[in-house]
N, C-alpha and C. Protein backbone atom coordinates (compact mmCIF):
# COMPACT_ATOMS: atom_id res chain seq x y z
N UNK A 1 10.25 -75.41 -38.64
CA UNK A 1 9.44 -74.24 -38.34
C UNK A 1 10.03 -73.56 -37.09
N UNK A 2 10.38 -72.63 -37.43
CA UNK A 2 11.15 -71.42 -36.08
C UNK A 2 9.50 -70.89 -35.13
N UNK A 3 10.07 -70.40 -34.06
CA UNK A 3 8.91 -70.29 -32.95
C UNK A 3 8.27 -69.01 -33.17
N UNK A 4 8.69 -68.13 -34.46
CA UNK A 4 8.04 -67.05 -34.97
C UNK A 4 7.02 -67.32 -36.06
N UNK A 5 7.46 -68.27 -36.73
CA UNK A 5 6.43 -68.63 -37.72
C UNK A 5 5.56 -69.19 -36.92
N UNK A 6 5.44 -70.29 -36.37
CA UNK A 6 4.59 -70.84 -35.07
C UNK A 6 3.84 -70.18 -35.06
N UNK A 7 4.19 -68.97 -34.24
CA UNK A 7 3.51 -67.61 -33.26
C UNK A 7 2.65 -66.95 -34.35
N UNK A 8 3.34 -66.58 -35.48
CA UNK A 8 2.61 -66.12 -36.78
C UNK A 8 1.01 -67.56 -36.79
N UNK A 9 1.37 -68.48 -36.86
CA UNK A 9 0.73 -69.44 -37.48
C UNK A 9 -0.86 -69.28 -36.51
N UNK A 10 -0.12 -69.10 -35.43
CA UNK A 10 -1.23 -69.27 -34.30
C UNK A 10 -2.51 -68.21 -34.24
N UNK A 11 -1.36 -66.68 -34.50
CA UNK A 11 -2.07 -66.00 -34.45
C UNK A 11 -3.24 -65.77 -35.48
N UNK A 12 -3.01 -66.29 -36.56
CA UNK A 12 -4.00 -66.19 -38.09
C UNK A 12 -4.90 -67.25 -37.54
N UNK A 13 -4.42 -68.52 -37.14
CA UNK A 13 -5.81 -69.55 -36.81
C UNK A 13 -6.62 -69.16 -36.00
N UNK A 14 -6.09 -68.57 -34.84
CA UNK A 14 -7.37 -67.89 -33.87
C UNK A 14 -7.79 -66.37 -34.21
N UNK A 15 -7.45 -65.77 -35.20
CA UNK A 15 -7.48 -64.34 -35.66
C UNK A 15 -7.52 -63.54 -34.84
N UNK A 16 -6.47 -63.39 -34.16
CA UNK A 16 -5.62 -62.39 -32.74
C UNK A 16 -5.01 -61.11 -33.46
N UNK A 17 -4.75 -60.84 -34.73
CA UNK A 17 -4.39 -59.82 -35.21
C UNK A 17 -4.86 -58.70 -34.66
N UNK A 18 -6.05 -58.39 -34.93
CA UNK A 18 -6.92 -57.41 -34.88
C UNK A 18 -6.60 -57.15 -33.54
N UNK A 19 -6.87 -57.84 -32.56
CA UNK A 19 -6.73 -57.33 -31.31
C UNK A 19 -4.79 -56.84 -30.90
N UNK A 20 -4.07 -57.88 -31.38
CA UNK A 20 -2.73 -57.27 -31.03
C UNK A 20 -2.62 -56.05 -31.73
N UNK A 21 -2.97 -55.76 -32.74
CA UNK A 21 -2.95 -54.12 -33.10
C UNK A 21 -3.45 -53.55 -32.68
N UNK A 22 -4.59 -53.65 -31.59
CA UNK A 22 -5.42 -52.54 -30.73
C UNK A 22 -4.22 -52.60 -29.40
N UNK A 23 -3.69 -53.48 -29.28
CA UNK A 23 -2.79 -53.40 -27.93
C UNK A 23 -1.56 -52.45 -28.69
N UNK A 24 -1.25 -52.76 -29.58
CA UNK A 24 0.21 -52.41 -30.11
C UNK A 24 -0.47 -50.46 -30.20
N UNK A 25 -1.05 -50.70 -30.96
CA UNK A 25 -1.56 -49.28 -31.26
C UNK A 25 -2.09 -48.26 -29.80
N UNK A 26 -2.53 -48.62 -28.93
CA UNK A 26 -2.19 -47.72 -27.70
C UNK A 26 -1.50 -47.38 -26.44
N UNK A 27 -0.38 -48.44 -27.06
CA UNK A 27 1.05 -48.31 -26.17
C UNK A 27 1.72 -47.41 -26.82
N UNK A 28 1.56 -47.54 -28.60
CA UNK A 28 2.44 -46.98 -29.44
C UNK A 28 1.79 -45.18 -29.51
N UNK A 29 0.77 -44.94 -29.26
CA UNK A 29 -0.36 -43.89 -28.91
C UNK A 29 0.53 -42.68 -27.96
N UNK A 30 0.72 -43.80 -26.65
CA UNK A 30 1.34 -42.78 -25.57
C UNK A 30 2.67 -42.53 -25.70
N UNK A 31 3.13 -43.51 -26.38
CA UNK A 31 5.03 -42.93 -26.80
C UNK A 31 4.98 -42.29 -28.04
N UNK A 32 4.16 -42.04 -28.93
CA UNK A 32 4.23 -40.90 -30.20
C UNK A 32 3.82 -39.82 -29.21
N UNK A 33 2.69 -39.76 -28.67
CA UNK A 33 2.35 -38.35 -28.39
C UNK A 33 2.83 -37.74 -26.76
N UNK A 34 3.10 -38.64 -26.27
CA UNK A 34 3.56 -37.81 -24.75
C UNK A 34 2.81 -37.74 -23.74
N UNK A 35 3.18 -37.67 -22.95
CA UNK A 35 2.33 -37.40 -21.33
C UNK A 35 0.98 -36.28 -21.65
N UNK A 36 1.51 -35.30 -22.55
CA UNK A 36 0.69 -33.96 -22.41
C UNK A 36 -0.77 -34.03 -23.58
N UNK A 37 -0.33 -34.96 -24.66
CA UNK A 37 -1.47 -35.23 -25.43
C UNK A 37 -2.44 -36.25 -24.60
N UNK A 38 -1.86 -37.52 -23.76
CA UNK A 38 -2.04 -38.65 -23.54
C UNK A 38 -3.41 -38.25 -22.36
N UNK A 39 -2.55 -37.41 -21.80
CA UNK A 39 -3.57 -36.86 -20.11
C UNK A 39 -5.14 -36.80 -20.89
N UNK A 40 -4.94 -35.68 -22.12
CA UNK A 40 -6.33 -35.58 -22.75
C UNK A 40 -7.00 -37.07 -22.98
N UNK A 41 -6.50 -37.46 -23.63
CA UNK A 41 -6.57 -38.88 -24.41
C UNK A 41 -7.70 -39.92 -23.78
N UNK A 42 -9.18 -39.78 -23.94
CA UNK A 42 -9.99 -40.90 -23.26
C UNK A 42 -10.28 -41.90 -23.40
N UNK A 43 -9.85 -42.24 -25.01
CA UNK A 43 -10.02 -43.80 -25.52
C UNK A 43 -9.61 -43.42 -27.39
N UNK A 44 -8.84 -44.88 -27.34
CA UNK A 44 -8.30 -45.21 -28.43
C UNK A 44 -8.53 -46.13 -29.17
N UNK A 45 -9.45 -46.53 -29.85
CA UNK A 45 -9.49 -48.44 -29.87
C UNK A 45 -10.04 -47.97 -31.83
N UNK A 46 -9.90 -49.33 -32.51
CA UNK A 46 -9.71 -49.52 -34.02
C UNK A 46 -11.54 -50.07 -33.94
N UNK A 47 -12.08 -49.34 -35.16
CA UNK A 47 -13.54 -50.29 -35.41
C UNK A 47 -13.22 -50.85 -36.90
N UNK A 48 -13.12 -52.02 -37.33
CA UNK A 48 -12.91 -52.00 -38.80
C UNK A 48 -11.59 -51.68 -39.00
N UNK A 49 -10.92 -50.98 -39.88
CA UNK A 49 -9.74 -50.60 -40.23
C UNK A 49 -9.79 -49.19 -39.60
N UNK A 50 -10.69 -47.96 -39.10
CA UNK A 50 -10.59 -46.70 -39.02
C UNK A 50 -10.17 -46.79 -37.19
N UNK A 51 -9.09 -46.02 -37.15
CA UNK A 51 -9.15 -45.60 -35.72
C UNK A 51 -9.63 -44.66 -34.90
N UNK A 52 -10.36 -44.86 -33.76
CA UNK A 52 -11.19 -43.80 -33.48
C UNK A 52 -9.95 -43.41 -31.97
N UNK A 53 -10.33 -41.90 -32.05
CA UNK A 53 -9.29 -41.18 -30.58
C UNK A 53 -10.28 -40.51 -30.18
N UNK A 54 -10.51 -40.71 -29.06
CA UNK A 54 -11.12 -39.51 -28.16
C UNK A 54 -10.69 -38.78 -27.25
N UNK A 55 -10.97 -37.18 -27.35
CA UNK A 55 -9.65 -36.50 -26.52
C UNK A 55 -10.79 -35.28 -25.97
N UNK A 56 -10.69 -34.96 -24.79
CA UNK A 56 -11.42 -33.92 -23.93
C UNK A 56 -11.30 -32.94 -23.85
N UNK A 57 -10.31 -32.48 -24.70
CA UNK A 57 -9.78 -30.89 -24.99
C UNK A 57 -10.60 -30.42 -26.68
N UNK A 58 -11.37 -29.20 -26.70
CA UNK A 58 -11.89 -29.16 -27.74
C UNK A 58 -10.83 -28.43 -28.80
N UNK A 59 -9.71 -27.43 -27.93
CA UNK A 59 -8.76 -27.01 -28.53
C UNK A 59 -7.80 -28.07 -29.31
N UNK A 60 -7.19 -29.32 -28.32
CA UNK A 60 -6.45 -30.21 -28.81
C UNK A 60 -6.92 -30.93 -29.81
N UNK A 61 -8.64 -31.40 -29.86
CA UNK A 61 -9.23 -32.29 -30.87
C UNK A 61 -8.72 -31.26 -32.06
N UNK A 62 -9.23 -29.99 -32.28
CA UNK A 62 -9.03 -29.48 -33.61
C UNK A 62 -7.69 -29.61 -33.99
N UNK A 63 -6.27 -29.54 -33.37
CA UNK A 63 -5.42 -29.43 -33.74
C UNK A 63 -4.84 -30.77 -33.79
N UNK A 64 -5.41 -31.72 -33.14
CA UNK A 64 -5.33 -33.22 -34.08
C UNK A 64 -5.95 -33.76 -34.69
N UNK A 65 -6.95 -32.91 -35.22
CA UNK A 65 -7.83 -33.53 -36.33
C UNK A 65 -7.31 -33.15 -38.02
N UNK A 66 -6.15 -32.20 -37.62
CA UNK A 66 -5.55 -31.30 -39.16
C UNK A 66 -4.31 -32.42 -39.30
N UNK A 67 -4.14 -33.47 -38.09
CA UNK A 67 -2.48 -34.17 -37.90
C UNK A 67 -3.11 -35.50 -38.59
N UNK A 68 -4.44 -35.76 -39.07
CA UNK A 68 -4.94 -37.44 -38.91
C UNK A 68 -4.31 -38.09 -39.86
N UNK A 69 -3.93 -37.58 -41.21
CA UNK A 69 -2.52 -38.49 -41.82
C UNK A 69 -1.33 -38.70 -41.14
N UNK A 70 -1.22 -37.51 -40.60
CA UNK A 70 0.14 -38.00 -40.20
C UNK A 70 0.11 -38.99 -39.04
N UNK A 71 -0.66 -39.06 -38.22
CA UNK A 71 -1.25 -39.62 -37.57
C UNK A 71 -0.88 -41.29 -37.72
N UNK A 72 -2.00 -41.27 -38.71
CA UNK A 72 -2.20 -42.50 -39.37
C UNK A 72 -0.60 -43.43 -40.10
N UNK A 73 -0.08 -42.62 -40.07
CA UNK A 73 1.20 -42.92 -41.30
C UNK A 73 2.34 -43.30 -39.93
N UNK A 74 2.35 -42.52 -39.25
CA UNK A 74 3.07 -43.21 -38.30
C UNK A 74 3.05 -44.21 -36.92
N UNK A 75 1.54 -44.58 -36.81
CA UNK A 75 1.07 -46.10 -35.87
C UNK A 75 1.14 -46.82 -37.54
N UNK A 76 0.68 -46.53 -38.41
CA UNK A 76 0.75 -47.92 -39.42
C UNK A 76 3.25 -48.51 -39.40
N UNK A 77 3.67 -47.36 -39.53
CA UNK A 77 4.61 -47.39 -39.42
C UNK A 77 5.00 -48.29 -38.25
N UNK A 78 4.80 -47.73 -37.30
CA UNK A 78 5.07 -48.44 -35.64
C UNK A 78 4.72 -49.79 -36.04
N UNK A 79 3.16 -50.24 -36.93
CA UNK A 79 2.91 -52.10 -36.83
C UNK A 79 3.60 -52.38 -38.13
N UNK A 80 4.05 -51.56 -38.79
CA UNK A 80 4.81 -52.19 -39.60
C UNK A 80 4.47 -52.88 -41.14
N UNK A 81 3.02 -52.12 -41.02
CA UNK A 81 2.48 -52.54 -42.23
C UNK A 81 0.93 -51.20 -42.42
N UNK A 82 0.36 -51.52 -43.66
CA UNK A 82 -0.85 -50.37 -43.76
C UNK A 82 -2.09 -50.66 -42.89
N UNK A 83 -2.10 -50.94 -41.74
CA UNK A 83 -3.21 -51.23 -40.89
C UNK A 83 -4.34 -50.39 -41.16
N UNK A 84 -3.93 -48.80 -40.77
CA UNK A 84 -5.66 -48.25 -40.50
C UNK A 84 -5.68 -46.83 -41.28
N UNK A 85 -6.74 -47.40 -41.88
CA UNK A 85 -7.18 -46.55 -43.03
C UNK A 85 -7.78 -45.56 -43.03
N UNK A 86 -8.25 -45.19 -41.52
CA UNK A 86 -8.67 -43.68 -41.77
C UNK A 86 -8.46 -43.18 -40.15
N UNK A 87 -8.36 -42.24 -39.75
CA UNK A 87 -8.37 -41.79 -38.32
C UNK A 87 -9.46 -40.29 -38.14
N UNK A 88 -10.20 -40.69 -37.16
CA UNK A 88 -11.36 -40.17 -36.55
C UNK A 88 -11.31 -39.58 -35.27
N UNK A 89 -10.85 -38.22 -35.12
CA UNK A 89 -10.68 -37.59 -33.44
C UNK A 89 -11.89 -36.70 -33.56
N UNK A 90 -12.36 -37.08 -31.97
CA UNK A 90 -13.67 -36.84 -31.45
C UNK A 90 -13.71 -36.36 -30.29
């Protein structure tokens, strides 16, 4: 057994997934979108499979609320598998 399967092994017995994709997913947040989306940006976190964004600009929410596939298609990309199934900007 290599120290990745291990690491795999570990993470399913204590079911750490969920949370390393909330870490992975708002590191991966501020390097898709940039300093200038990010500043808005008040919270990011997964409920279930749907990701919720909250952003303080009412201009910016609308114009990332028309992006939420694409959105979605590229953090599932970043973890590398179909994580989150719907995206919700608020």
């Amino acid at each position: 057994m290599t120290i990745k399967e291990a690491l795999q092994d570990l993470i399913e017995a204590y079911k750490l997934k969920p949370k390393l994709h909330q870490t992975n997913i708002r590191s991966t947040w501020a390097e898709l979108m940039g300093p200038a989306i990010t500043k808005y940006t008040s919270d990011v976190k997964m409920v279930g499979k749907t990701l919720h964004i909250t952003i303080d600009s009412a201009a910016l929410r609308q114009e990332l609320s028309y992006s939420r596939e694409k959105i979605k298609n590229l953090l599932n990309e970043s973890l590398g598998e179909e994580y989150i199934q719907e995206v919700v900007v608020r």
